[in-house]
Every structure is written in C-alpha cells, then in structure tokens.
Protein backbone atom coordinates (compact mmCIF):
# COMPACT_ATOMS: atom_id res chain seq x y z
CA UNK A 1 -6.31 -5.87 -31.16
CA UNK A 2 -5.77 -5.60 -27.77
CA UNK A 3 -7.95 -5.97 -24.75
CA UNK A 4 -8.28 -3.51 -22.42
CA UNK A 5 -9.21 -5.87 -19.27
CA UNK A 6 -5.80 -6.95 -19.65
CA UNK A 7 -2.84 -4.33 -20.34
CA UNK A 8 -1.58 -0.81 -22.08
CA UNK A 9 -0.64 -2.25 -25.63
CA UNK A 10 2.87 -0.11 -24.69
CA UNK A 11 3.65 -2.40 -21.68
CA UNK A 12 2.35 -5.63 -23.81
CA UNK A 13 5.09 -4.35 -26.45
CA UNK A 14 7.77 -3.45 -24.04
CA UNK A 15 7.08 -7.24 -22.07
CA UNK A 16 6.99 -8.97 -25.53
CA UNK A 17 10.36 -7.92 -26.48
CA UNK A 18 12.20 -9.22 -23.76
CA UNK A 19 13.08 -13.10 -23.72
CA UNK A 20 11.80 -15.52 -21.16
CA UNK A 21 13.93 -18.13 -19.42
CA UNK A 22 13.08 -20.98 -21.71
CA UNK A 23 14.05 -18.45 -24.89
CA UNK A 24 11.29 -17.78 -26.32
CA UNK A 25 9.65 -14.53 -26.59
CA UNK A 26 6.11 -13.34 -25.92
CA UNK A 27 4.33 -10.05 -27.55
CA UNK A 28 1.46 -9.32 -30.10
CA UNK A 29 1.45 -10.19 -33.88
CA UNK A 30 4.83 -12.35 -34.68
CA UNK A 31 6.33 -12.09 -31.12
CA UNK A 32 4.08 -15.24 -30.16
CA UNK A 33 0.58 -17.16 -30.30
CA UNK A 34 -2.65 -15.49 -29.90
CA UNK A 35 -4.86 -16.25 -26.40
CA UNK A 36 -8.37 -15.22 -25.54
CA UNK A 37 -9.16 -12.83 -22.53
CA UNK A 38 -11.04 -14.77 -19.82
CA UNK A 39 -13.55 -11.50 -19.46
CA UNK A 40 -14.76 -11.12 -22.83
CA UNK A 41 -13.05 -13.49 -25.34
CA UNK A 42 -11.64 -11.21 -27.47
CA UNK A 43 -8.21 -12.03 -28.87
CA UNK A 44 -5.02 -10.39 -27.20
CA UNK A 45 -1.48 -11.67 -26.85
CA UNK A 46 -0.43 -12.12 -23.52
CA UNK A 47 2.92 -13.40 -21.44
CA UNK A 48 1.32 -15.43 -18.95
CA UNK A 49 4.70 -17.40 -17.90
CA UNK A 50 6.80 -13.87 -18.42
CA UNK A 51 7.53 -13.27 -14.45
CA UNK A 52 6.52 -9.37 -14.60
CA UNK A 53 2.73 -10.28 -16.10
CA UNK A 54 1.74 -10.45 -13.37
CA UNK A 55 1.66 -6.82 -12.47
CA UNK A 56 -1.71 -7.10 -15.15
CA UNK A 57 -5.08 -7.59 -13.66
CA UNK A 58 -5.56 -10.03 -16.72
CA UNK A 59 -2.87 -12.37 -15.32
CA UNK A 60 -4.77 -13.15 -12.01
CA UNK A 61 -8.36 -13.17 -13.59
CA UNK A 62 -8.19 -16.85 -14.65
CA UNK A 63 -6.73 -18.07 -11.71
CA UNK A 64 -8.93 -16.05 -9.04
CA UNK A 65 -11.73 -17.38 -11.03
CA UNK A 66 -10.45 -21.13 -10.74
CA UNK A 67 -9.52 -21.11 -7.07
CA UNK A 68 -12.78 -19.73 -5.90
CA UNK A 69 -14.60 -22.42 -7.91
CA UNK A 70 -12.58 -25.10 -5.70
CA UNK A 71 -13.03 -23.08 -2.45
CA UNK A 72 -16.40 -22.47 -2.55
CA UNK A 73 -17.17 -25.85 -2.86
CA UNK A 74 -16.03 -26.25 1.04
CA UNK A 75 -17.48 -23.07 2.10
CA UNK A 76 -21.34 -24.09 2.56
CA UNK A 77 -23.14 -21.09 0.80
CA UNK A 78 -20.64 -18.70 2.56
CA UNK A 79 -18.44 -15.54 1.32
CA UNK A 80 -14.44 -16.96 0.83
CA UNK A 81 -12.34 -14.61 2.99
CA UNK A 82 -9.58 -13.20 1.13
CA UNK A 83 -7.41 -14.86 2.92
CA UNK A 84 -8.32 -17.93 2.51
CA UNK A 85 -7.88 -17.31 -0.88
CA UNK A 86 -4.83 -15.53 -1.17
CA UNK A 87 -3.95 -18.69 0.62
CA UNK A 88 -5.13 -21.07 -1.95
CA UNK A 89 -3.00 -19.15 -4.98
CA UNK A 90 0.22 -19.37 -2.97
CA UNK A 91 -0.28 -23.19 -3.14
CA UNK A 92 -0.11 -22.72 -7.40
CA UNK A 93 3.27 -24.33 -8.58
CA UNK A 94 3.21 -22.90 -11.66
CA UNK A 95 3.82 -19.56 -9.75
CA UNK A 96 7.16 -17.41 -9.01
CA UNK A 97 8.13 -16.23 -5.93
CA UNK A 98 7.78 -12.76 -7.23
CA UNK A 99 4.56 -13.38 -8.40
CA UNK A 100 3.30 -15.23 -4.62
CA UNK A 101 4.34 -12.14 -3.83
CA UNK A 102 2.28 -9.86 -5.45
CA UNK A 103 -0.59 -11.94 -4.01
CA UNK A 104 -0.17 -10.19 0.02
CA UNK A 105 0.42 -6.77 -1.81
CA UNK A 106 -3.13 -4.44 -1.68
CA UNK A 107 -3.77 -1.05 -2.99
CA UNK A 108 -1.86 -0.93 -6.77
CA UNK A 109 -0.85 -4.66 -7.46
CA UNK A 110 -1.68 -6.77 -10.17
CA UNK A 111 -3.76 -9.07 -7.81
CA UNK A 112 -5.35 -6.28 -5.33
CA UNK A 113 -6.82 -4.65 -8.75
CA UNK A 114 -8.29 -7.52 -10.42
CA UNK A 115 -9.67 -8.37 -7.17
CA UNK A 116 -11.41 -5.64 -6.91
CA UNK A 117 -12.52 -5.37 -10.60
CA UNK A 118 -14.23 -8.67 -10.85
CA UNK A 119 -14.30 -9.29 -14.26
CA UNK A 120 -16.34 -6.44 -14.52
CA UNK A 121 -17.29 -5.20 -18.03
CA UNK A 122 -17.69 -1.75 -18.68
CA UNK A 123 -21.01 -1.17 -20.60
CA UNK A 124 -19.55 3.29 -20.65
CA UNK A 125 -16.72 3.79 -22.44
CA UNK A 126 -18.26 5.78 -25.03
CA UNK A 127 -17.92 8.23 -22.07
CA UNK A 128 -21.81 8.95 -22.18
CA UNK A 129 -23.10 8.34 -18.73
CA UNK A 130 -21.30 8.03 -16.02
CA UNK A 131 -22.10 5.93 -13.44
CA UNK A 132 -21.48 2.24 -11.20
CA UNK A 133 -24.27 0.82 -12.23
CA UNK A 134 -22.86 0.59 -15.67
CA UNK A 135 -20.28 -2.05 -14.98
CA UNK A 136 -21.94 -6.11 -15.44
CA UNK A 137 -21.63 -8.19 -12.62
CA UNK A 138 -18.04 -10.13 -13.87
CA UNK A 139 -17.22 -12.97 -12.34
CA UNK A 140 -17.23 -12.66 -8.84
CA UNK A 141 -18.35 -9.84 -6.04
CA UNK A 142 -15.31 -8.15 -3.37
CA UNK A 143 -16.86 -7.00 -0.39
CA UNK A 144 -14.17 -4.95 1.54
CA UNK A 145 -16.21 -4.22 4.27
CA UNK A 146 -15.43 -7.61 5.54
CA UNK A 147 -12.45 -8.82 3.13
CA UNK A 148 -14.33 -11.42 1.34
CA UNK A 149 -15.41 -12.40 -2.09
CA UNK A 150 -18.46 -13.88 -3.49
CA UNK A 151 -18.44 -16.11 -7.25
CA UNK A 152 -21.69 -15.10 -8.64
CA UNK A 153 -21.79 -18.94 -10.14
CA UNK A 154 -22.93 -19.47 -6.10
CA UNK A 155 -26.39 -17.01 -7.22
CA UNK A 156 -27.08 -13.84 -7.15
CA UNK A 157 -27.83 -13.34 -3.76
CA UNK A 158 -25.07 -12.71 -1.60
CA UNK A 159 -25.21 -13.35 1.98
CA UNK A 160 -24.71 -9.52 2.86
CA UNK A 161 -27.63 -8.70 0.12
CA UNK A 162 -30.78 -6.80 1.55
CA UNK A 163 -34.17 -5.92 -0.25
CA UNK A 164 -33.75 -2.58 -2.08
CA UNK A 165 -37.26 -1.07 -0.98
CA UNK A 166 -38.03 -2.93 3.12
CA UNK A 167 -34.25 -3.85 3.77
CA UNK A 168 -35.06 -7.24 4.68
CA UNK A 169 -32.08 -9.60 4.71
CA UNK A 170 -32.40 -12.46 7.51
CA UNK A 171 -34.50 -15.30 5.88
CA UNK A 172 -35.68 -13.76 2.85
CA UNK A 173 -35.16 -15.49 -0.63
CA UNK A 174 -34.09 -12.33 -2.87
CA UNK A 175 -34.15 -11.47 -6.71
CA UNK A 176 -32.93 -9.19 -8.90
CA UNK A 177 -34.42 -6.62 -11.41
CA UNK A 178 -35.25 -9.30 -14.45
CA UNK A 179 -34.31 -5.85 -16.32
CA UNK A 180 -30.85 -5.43 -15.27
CA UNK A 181 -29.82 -7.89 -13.44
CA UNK A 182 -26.26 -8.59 -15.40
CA UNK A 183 -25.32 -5.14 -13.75
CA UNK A 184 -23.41 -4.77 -11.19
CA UNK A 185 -25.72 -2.68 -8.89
CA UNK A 186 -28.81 -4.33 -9.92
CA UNK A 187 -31.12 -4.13 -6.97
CA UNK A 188 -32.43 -7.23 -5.03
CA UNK A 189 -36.14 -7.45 -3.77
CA UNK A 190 -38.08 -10.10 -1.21
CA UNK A 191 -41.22 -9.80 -3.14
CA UNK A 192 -42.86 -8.21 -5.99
CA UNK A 193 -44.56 -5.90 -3.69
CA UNK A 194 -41.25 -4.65 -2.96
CA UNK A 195 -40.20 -4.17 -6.46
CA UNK A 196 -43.28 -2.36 -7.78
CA UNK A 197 -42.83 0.00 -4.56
CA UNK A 198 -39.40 0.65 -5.54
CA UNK A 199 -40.25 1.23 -9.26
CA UNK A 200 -39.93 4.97 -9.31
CA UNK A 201 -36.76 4.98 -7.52
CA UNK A 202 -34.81 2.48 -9.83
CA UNK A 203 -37.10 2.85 -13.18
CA UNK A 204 -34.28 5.62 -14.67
CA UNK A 205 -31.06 3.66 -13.61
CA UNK A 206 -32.67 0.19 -14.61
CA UNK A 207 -33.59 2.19 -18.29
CA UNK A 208 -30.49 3.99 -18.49
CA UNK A 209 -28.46 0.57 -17.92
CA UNK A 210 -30.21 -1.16 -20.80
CA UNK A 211 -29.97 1.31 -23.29
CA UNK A 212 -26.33 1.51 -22.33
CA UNK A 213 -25.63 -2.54 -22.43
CA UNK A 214 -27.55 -2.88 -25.95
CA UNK A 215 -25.78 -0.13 -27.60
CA UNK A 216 -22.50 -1.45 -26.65
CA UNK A 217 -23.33 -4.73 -27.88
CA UNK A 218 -24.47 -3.55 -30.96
CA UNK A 219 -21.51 -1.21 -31.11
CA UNK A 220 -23.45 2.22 -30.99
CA UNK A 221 -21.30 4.86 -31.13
CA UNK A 222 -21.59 7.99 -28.69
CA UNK A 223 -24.31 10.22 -30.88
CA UNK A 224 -25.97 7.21 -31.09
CA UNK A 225 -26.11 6.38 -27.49
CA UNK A 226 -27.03 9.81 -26.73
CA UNK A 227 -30.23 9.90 -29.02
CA UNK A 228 -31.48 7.06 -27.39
CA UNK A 229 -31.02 7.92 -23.71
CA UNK A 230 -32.80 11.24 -24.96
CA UNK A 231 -35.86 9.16 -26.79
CA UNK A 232 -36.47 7.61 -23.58
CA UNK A 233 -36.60 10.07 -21.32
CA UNK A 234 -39.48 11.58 -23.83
C-alpha cells in the first residue's frame, strides 16, 4: 500500500532500488522497514535519508510540522513568515546540502508543494464533487498573500480570519461552523447572529462537506456517494 500524500509508487520503486551511502537500500515490501505517513497513518515505505526524497512533499511534512511547533512558541499568537522558517530547516543537521537547497526553491519543489498542501486530506477522490472546501484543514494554513504560515495547533482563528456574514476581524473572538469545521474553508463567525444570517449561503457547502467526509471514512464508494448527495438535496 502506498500513500498518496507521499509519492508515485513508480518513483518509490525506482528510489528504493538504488543504494544509499551507508549500503543499505530503501523501497516497499523487502527493499526495507515499513514507516507511517505523518498525514494519515497509513503504512508506506519511504527513503527519508535517500538524498533525492526530498523532491516528495511527504519528506518535508514531518519536519515543517516540527519546526513550526518550536517557532511559534516565540512568535506571540502571530503568523511565522516563511522565511523565518525556511530559516529554521536550514539549521537541521540531519539535512544535505541538496536538500537545504530545495528549501529556497518555490513553484515545483518538494518543499514549496508540501507547503502549500498543508497536510491537507482530500475528502474527493471518488471524483464526485469537486470543490476546495473538500480538503480538511491538515496541519497548518499558507497564506501567500503575505508569505506566512499558520499551525492550526495555535486555534482556528487565524490572525487574517474575518466573520463570513459582517466581515468583522479587529477584536472579534471568531468560530467556526461546529458542522464542518475540520474543512479547510470552513467559515468563521463573531456571533451566532452572524451564523444563522449566513445559513442559506453556506447550508449546501457545509451539507455537501459532511456527506463527503463520512463517506470517505466509511469508505463509500462513488454510487454511493452520489445517492446520498442526491437524498439530501430532496
């Protein structure tokens, strides 16, 4: 089994039949030892010391995760800039220079990807519905507006969130839709007021995202899915 956060099971094949300085060799089944994917636990083999891994989103998921755990400890309830934490990986001994490398490369690196991605679980790939709100939140939030990121372990308001319905950001204590709030779009409100206004904008995406995260969990397949997105639209 192979995860998909991680790799193509044809690179993961390729990579695992090459040998790594110390001689050993990594790859799925008898090429080496088994790991766990830090999104979603399943079990997948992957060559975290091979010096190429990290051209994977999977290899910098871990250790994006870890490093904005120690910076935001230091940042006072604020968004870490990226480069403070590109900054903060570079310091990783365990590292290659290839793979520091990688780090100060955007658009279709290893790091740039996962950076963007989050984490993020896909709760659509039955291929039924099509939309952002069907990712969960992962593990962390990258605003590119303003090159930062934001660890959802910090809450689930993030300094740039606003109140789906009024807008209202400065001094307002947000929440999310108790519905959907694992999703990655879930809207944020300043009051219930707010959220019963907004009902009839959100009540189809907020339905549509439930249906969509139970049947995945469940393991639904795509007929399945599709009869119940049509029973409750009835």
């Amino acid at each position: 089994m192979i995860c998909d956060h991680l790799v193509h099971s044809d690179c993961l094949a390729q990579v695992g039949r090459d040998l790594n300085s110390d001689g050993k060799r990594y790859g799925v089944g008898g090429f080496g030892p088994r790991a766990g994917c830090p999104v979603c636990d399943k079990p997948i083999s992957m060559w975290q010391a091979h010096d190429n891994a990290c051209h994977f989103k999977g290899f910098w998921t871990q250790r994006i995760d870890n490093a904005l755990k120690e910076l935001g400890s230091a940042a006072g309830g604020e968004a870490v800039s990226v480069e403070s934490l590109r900054s903060k990986l570079k310091e990783d001994p365990q590292l290659t220079k290839k793979q520091k490398k990688m780090i100060s490369i955007e658009g279709e690196s290893g790091f740039y990807k996962c950076l963007q991605d989050g984490g993020r679980v896909d709760y659509n790939r039955a291929g039924v519905y099509f939309a952002g709100f069907l990712y969960s939140r992962g593990k962390w939030k990258y605003d590119s507006n303003d090159d930062t990121v934001w660890h959802w372990e910090w809450g689930l308001q993030t300094p740039s969130s606003t109140c789906a319905n009024c807008r209202r950001q400065q001094g307002a204590v947000l929440t999310a839709c108790t519905d959907c709030k694992d999703s990655s779009e879930a809207p944020m409100y300043c009051s219930e007021e707010c959220q019963k206004t907004d009902k009839r904008n959100h009540s189809k995406d907020c339905g549509v995202f439930q249906v969509m995260k139970l049947g995945q969990e469940q393991g639904c397949t795509q007929e399945e899915l599709l009869e119940r997105l049509r029973e409750r639209r009835r």
